[in-house]
Each structure stands twice: as structure tokens, then as C-alpha cells.
C-alpha atoms as a PDB file:
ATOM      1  CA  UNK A   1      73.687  77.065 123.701  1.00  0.00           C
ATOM      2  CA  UNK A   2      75.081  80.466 122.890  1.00  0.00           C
ATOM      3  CA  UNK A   3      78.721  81.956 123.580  1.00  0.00           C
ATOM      4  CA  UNK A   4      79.283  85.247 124.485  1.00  0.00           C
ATOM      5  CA  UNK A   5      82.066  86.698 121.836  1.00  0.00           C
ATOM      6  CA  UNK A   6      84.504  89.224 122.482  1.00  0.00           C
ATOM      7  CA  UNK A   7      86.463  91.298 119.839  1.00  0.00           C
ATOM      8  CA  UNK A   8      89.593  91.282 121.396  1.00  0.00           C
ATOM      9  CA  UNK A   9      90.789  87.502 120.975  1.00  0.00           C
ATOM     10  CA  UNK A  10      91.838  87.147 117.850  1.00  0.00           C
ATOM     11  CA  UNK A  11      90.670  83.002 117.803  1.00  0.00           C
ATOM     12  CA  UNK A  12      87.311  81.659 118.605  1.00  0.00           C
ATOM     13  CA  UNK A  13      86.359  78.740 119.008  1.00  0.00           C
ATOM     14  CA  UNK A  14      82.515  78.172 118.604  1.00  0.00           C
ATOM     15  CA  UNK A  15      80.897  74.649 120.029  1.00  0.00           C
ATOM     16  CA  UNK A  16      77.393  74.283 119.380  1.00  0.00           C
ATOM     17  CA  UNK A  17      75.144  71.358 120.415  1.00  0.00           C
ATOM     18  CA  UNK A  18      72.467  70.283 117.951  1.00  0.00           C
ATOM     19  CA  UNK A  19      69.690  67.938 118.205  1.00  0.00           C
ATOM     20  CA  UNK A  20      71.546  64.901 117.622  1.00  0.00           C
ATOM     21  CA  UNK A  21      73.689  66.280 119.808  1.00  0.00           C
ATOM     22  CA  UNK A  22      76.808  66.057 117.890  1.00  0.00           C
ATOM     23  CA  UNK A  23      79.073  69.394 118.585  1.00  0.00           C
ATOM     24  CA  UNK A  24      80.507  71.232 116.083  1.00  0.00           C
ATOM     25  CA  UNK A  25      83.309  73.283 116.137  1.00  0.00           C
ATOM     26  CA  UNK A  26      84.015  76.249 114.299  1.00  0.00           C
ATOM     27  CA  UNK A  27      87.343  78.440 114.351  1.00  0.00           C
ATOM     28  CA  UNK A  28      87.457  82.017 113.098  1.00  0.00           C
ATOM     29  CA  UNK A  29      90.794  83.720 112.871  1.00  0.00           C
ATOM     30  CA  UNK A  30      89.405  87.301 111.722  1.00  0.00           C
ATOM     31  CA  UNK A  31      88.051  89.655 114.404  1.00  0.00           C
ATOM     32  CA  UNK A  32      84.273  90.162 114.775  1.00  0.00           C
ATOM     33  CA  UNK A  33      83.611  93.628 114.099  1.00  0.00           C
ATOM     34  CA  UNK A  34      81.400  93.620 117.085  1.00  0.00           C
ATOM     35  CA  UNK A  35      81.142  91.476 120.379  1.00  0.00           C
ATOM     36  CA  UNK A  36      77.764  89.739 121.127  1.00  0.00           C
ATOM     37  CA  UNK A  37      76.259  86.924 121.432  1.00  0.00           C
ATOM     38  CA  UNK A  38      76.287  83.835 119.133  1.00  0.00           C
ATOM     39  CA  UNK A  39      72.807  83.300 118.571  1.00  0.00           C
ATOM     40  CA  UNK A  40      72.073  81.136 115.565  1.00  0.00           C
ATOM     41  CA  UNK A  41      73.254  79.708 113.078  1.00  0.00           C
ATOM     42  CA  UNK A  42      72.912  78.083 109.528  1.00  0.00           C
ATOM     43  CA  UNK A  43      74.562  75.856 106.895  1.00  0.00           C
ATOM     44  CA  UNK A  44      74.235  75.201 103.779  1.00  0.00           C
ATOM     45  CA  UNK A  45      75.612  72.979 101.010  1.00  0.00           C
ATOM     46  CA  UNK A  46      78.674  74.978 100.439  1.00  0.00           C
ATOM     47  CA  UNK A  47      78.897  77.873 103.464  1.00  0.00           C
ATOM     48  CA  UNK A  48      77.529  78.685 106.767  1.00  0.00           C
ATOM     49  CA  UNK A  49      75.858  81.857 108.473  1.00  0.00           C
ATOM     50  CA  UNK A  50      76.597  82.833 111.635  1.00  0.00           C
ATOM     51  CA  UNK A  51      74.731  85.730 113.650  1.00  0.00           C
ATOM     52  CA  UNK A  52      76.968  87.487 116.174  1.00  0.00           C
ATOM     53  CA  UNK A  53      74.457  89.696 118.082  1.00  0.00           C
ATOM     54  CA  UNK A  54      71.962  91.406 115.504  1.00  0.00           C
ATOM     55  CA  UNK A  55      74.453  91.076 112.676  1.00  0.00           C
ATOM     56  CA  UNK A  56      75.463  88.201 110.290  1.00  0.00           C
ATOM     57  CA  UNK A  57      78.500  86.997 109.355  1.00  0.00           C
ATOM     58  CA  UNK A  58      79.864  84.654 106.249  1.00  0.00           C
ATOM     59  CA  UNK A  59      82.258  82.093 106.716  1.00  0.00           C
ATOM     60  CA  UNK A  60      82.044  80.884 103.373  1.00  0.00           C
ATOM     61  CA  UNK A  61      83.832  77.225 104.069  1.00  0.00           C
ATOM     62  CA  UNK A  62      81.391  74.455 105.470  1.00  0.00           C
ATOM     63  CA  UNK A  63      82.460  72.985 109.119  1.00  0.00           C
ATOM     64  CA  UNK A  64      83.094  69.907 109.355  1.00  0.00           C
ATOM     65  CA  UNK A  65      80.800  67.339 111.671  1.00  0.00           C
ATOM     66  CA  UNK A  66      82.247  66.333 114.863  1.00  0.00           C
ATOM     67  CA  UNK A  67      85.888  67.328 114.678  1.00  0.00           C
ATOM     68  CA  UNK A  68      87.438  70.837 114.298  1.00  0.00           C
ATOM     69  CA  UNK A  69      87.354  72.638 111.088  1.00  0.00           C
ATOM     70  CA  UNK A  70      90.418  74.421 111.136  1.00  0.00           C
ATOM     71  CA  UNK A  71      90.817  78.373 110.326  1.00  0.00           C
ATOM     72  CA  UNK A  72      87.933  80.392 108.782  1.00  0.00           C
ATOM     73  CA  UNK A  73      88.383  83.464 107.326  1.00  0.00           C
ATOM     74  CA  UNK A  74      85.008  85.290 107.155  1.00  0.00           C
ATOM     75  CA  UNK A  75      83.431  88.224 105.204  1.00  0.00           C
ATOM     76  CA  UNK A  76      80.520  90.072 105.473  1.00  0.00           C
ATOM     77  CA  UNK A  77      77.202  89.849 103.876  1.00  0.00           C
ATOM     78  CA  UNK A  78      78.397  94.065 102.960  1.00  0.00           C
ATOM     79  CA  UNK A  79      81.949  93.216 101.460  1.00  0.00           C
ATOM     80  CA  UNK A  80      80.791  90.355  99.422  1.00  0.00           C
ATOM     81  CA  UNK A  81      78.024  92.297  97.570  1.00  0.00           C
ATOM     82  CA  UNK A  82      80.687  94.947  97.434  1.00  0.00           C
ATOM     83  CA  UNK A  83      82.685  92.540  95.497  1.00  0.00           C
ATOM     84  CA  UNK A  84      80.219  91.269  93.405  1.00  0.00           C
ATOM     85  CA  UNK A  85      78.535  94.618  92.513  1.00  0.00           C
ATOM     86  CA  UNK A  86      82.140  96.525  91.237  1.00  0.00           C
ATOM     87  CA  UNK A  87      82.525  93.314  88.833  1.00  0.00           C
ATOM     88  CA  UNK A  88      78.841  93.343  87.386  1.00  0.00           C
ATOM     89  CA  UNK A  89      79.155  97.101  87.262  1.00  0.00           C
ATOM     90  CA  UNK A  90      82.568  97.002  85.678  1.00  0.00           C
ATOM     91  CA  UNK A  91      81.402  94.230  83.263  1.00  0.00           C
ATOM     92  CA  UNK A  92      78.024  95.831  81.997  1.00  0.00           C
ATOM     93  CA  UNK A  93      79.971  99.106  81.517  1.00  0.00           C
ATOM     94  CA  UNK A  94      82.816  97.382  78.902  1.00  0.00           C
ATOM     95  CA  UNK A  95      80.515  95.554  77.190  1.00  0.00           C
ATOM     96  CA  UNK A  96      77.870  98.508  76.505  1.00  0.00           C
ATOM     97  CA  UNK A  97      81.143 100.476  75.597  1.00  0.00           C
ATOM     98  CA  UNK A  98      81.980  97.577  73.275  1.00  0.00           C
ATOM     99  CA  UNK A  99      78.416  97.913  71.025  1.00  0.00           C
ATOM    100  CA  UNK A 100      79.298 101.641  71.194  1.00  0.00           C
ATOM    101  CA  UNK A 101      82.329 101.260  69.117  1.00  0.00           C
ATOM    102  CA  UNK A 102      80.672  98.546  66.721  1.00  0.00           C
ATOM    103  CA  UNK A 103      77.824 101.223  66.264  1.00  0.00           C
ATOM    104  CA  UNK A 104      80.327 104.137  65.505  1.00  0.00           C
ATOM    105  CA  UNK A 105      82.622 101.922  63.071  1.00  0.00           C
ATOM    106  CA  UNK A 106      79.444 101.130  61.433  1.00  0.00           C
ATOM    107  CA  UNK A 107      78.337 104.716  60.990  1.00  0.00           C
ATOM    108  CA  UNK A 108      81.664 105.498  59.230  1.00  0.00           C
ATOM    109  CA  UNK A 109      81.144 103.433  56.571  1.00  0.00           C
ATOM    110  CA  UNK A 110      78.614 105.035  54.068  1.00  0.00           C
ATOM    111  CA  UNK A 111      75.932 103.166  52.301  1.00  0.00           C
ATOM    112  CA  UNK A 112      74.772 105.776  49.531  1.00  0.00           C
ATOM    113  CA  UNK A 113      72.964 107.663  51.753  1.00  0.00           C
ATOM    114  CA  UNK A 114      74.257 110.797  52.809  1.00  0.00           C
ATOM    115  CA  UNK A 115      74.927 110.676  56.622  1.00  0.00           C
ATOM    116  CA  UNK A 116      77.346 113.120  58.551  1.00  0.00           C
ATOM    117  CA  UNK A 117      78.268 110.301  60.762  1.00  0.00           C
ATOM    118  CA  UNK A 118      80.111 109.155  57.290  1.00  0.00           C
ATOM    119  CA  UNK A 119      83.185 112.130  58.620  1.00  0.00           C
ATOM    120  CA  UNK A 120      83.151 110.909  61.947  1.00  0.00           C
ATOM    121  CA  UNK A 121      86.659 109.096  61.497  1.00  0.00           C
ATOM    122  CA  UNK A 122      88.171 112.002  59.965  1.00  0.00           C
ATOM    123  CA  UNK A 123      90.894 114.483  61.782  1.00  0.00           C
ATOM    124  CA  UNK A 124      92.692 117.428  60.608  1.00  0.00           C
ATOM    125  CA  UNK A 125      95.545 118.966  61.030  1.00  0.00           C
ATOM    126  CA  UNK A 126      94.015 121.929  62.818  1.00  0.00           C
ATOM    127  CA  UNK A 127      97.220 124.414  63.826  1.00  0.00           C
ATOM    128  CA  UNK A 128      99.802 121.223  64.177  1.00  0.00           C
ATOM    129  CA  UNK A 129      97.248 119.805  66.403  1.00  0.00           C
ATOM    130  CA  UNK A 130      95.134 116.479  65.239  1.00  0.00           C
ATOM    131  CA  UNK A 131      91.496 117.271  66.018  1.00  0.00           C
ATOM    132  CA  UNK A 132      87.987 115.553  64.806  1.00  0.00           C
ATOM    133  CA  UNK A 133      86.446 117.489  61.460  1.00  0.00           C
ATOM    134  CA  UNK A 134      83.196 117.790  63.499  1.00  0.00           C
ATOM    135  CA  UNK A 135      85.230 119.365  66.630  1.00  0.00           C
ATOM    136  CA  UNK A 136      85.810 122.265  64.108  1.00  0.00           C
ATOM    137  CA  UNK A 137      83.044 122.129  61.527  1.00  0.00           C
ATOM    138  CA  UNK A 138      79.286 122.017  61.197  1.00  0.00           C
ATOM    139  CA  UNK A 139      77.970 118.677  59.276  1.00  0.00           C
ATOM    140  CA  UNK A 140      75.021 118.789  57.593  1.00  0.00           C
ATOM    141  CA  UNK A 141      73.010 116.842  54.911  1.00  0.00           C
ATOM    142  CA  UNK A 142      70.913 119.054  52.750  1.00  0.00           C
ATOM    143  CA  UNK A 143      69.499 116.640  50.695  1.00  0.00           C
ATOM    144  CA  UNK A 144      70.219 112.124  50.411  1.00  0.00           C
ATOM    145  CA  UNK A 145      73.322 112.288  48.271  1.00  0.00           C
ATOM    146  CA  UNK A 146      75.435 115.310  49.408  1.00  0.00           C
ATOM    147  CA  UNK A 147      76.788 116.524  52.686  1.00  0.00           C
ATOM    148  CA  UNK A 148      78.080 120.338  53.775  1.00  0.00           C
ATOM    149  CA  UNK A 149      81.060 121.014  55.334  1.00  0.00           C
ATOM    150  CA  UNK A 150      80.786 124.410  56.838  1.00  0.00           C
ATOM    151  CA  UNK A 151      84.511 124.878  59.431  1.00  0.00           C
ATOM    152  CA  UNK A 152      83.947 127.758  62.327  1.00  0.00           C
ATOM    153  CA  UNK A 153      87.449 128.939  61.296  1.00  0.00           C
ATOM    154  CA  UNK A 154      87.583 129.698  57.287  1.00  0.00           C
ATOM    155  CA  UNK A 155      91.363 129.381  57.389  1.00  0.00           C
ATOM    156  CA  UNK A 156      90.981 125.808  58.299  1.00  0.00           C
ATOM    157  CA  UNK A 157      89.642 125.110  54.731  1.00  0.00           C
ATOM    158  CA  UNK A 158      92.499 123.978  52.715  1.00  0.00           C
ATOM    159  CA  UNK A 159      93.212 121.378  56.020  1.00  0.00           C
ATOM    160  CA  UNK A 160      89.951 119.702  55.933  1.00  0.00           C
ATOM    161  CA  UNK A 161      89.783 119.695  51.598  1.00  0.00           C
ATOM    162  CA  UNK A 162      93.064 117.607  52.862  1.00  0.00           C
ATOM    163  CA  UNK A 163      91.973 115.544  55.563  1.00  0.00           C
ATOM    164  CA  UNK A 164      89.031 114.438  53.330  1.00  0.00           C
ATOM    165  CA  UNK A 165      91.081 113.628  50.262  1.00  0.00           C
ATOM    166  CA  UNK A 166      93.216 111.845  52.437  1.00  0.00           C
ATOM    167  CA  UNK A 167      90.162 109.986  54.001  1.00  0.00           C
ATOM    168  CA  UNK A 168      88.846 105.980  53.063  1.00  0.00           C
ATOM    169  CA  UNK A 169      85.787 107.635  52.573  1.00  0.00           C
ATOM    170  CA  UNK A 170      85.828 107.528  48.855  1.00  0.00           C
ATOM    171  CA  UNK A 171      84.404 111.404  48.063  1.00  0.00           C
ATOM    172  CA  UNK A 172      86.179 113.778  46.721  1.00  0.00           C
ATOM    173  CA  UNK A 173      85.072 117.553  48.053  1.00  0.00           C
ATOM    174  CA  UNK A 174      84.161 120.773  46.558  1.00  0.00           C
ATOM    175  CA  UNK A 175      85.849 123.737  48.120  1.00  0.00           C
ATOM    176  CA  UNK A 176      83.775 126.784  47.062  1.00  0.00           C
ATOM    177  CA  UNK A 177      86.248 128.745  49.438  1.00  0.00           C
ATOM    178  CA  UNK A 178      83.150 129.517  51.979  1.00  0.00           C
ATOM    179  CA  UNK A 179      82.251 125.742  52.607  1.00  0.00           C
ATOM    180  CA  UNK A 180      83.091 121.879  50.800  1.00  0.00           C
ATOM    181  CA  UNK A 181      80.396 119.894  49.716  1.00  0.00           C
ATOM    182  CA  UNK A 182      80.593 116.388  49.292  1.00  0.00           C
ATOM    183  CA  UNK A 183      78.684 114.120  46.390  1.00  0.00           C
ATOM    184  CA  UNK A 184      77.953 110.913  48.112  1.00  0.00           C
ATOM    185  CA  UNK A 185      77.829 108.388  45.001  1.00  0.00           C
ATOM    186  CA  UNK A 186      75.629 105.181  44.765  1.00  0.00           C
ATOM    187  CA  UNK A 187      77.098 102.090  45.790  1.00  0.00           C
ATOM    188  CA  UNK A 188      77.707  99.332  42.882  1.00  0.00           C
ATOM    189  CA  UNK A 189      76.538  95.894  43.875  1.00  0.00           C
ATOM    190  CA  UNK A 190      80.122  94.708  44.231  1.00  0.00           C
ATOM    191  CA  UNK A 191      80.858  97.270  46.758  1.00  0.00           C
ATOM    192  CA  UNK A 192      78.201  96.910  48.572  1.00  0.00           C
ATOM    193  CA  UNK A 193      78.862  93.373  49.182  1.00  0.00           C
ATOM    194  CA  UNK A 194      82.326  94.465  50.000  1.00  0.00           C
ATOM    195  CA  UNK A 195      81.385  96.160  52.940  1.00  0.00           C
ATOM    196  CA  UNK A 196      79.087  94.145  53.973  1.00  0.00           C
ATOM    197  CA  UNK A 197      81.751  91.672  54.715  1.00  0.00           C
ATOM    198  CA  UNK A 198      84.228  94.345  56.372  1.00  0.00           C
ATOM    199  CA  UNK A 199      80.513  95.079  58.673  1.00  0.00           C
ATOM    200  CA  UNK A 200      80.517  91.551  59.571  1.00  0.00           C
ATOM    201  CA  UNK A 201      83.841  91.358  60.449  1.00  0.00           C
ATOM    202  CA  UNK A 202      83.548  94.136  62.687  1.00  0.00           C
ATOM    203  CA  UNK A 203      80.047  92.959  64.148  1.00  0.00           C
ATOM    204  CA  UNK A 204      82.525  89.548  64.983  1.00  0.00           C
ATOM    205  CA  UNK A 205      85.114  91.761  66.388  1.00  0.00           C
ATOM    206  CA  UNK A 206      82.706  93.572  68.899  1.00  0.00           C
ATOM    207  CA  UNK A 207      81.381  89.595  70.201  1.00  0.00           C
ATOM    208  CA  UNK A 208      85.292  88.365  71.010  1.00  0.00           C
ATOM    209  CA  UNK A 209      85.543  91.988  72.775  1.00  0.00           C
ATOM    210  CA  UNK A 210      82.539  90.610  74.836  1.00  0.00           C
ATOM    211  CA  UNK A 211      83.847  86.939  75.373  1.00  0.00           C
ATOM    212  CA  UNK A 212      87.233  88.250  76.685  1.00  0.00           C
ATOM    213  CA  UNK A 213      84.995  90.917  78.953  1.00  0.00           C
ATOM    214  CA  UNK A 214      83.046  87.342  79.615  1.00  0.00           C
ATOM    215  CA  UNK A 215      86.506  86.213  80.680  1.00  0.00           C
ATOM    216  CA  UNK A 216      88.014  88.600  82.444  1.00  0.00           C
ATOM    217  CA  UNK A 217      84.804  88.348  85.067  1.00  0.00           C
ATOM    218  CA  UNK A 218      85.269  84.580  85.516  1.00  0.00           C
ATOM    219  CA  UNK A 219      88.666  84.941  86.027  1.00  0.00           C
ATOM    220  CA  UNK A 220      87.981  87.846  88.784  1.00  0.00           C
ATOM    221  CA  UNK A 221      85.160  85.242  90.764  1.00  0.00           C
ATOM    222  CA  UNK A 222      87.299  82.674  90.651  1.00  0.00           C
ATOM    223  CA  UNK A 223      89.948  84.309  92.561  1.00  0.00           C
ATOM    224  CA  UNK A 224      86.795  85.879  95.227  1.00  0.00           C
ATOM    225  CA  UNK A 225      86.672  82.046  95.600  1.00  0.00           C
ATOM    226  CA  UNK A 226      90.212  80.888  95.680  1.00  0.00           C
ATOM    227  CA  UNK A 227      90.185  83.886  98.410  1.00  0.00           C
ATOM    228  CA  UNK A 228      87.490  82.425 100.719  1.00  0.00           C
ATOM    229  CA  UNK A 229      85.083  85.078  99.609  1.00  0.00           C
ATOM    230  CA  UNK A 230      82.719  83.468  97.433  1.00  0.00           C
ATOM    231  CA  UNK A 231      81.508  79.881  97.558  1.00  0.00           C
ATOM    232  CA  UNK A 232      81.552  77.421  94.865  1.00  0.00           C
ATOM    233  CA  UNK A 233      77.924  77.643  94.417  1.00  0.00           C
ATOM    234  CA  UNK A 234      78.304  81.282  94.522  1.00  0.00           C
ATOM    235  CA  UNK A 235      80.499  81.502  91.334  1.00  0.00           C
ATOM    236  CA  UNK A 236      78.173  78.701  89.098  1.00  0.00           C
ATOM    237  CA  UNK A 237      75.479  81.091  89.925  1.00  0.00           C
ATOM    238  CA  UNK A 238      77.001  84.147  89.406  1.00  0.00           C
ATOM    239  CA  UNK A 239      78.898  82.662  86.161  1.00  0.00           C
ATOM    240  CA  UNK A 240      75.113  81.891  85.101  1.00  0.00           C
ATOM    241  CA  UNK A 241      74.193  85.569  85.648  1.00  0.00           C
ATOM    242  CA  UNK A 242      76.672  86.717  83.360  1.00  0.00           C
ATOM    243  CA  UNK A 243      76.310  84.364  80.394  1.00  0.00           C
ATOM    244  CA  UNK A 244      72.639  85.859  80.520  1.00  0.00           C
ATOM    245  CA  UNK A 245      74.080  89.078  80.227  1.00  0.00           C
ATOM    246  CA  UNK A 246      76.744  88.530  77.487  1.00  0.00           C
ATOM    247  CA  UNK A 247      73.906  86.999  75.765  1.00  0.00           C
ATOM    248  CA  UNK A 248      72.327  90.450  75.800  1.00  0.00           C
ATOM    249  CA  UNK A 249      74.677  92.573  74.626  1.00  0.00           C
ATOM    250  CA  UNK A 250      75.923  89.854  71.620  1.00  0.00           C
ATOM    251  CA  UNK A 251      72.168  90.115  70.944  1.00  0.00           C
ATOM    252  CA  UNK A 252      72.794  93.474  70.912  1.00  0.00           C
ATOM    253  CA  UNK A 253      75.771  93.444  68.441  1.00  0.00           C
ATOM    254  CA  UNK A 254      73.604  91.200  66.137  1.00  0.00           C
ATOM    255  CA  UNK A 255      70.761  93.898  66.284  1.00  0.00           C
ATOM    256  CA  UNK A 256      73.391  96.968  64.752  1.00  0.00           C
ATOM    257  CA  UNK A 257      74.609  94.435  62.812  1.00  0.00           C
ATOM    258  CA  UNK A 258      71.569  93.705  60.656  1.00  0.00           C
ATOM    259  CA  UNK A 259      70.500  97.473  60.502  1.00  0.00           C
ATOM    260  CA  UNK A 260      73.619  98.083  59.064  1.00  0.00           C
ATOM    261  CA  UNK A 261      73.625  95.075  56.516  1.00  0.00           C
ATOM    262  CA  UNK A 262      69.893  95.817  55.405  1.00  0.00           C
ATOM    263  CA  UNK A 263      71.187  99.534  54.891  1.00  0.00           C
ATOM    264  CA  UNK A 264      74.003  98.441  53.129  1.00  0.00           C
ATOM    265  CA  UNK A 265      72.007  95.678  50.865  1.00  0.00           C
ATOM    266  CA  UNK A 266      69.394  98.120  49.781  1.00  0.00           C
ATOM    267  CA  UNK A 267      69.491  99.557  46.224  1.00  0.00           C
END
């Protein structure tokens, strides 16, 4: 049988003979947001569907056989993907942000090559104002073991000869007065296996920053299904989705991570 629905009681009650003919009764507290007609409906382990007219609706608690269910709160098909999408989104976005930073601290540290990326940590006192050296200056490498410092503003010399000095990056510059070149000098075997450790620390760093992203998810389905939104089965497969995807971007952490070791490593 079907029940015409109208919008503007705010219960429902919803009996619907089956084959065995058993009723079951379903009561939604939530307006509709459109009258119809009830014409099917579906259940599954966890939730059922309901179809009010052409659209479908969510209760996401499973009536109960014979007797009434009590109050369902229902959501759309539209405001659960909603939900669902702004986490994933939200997730993918802090985690790819997370390999960004493990690839930038990585580029800082030099591995006797010359690299401008090796300046990338440094600010100056440009004016009273902290600013980047490359904000204010053009980095270049003209050959594997030096790098030019050449500022936009010549009066900003003696500020970035300081900043540098100043600097963990262990090079001491040349101010010719025009531009500041820096000697980049070969790593000794102990140092090289010193920062190889501070590398791996920061590669292990990067995967808790993904773990607690990992977290923070789980903790935002579980409350979709302490709120009636989500389903049980909803969150163990969504929870599945997003090991699969901190997988990937640990992977991902492991991938700079090696680059940079093998750089690091090699005489």
C-alpha cells in the first residue's frame, strides 16, 4: 500500500504491509521536503530508504519488525555526501600540505650540492620588517659548489651578509659589495650521517602529522554517526577509504624521504 504524505505534520507514521504480511511502522519526526506519495521502500543491514514521490530519503536507523520504531531523524542522500565530501576534501588537503612541509624542510638542508632551495629558511631584517632572502633576492647556482646572492635593493646587502651568518646553514658569504657568493663545502662522512638522522626524524614527523589528520577524520564520522547521519556500516567503510589514503600519502613521505637520504649518502 502507499500513503499519501503531507509536509505540514510534523509526525508520520508510515505502515506498510509486506508479503508475510507483517506491518511495519516507521516514525519520522523531520519534515519531508516535499509531499508525495510513499512509494517504495528498502532496508538494509544497518538503514533503510524510503522514496517520497520521485525523491529518496535516508533514515539511517533500521525499523524494527512488528512494533513501532520510535523517532527517526532522516537526511538526504544530498546532505550526507555533503558531509562526507568536506571531510575527504578537508583530509586529502592536510595531508598533501603535510608532504609539502617534509619536502621543503628537506630542501633546506644541503647535501654538498649547491641548491638555492638551501636559503629557503632564511629571513632578513629587510627595513625592521622580517621577510624571506628570496622575497628580496635572486638565487642562483652558477656552478655545483657555489650559489649567488644577487638582492633587488643593494642597500639590503649588509642585512642578508647577516641573516646568512646568522643562518644553520653552515656557509659563510662573500660580499663583493654588488652580490654574496656562497662556497658550498663537501660534506664529511660524519655529517652526512648526521643529517641523515635529523631527515629521518623529520620524514617521522610528517607520518604522526598524517595519523593525527587520520584521527581527526575518524573522530569527525563518528560523530556523523552518533548524529544519525551515517550508519555503522557507513563509517567501517568510509574508515577503510581513508586508511587507503593515509597509506598513500605515508608512501608518499617515504618516497621524499629516500631521495633525500640517497642525496645525502652520496660522496
Amino acid at each position: 500500500m502507499t500513503i499519501a504524505l503531507s509536509p505540514a505534520t510534523p509526525v508520520r507514521l508510515l505502515c506498510q504491509q509486506q508479503l508475510t504480511r507483517k506491518p511495519v511502522l516507521f516514525c519520522f519526526q523531520d519534515k519531508f521536503p516535499t509531499s508525495g506519495n510513499v512509494v517504495c521502500w528498502s532496508a538494509s543491514a544497518n538503514y533503510s530508504s524510503l522514496w517520497v514521490g520521485a525523491r529518496r530519503l535516508q533514515p539511517l536507523v533500521k525499523p524494527s519488525w512488528g512494533k513501532r520504531s520510535g523517532i527517526v531523524r532522516c537526511a538526504t542522500i544530498e546532505e550526507i555526501e555533503a558531509e562526507k565530501s568536506s571531510i575527504e576534501k578537508d583530509v586529502k588537503e592536510r595531508m598533501e600540505k603535510t608532504v609539502e612541509t617534509v619536502r621543503s624542510n628537506f630542501n633546506s638542508i644541503r647535501t654538498g650540492r649547491a641548491s638555492p632551495a638551501m636559503l629557503d629558511k632564511i629571513e632578513v631584517d629587510y627595513y625592521g620588517t622580517p621577510v624571506s632572502l628570496k622575497s628580496i633576492a635572486q638565487i642562483s647556482t652558477p656552478d655545483a659548489t657555489s650559489i649567488l646572492v644577487q638582492p633587488y635593493d643593494k642597500s639590503s646587502l649588509k642585512a642578508i651578509e647577516k641573516a646568512i651568518v646568522s643562518s644553520d646553514v653552515g656557509m659563510t658569504p662573500n660580499n663583493d659589495g654588488e652580490v654574496i657568493r656562497l662556497a658550498v663545502p663537501q660534506l664529511t662522512s660524519d655529517r652526512r650521517k648526521e643529517l641523515s638522522k635529523i631527515v629521518s626524524k623529520q620524514a617521522e614527523e610528517g607520518k604522526v602529522a598524517i595519523r593525527n589528520i587520520r584521527r581527526d577524520a575518524l573522530k569527525a564520522y563518528e560523530k556523523l554517526e552518533k548524529e544519525k547521519k551515517l550508519s555503522e556500516d557507513n563509517v567501517k567503510d568510509l574508515s577503510s577509504d581513508l586508511q587507503k589514503v593515509t597509506d598513500e600519502y605515508m608512501k608518499k613521505i617515504d618516497i621524499v624521504f629516500k631521495q633525500k637520504e640517497k642525496e645525502l649518502l652520496k660522496v
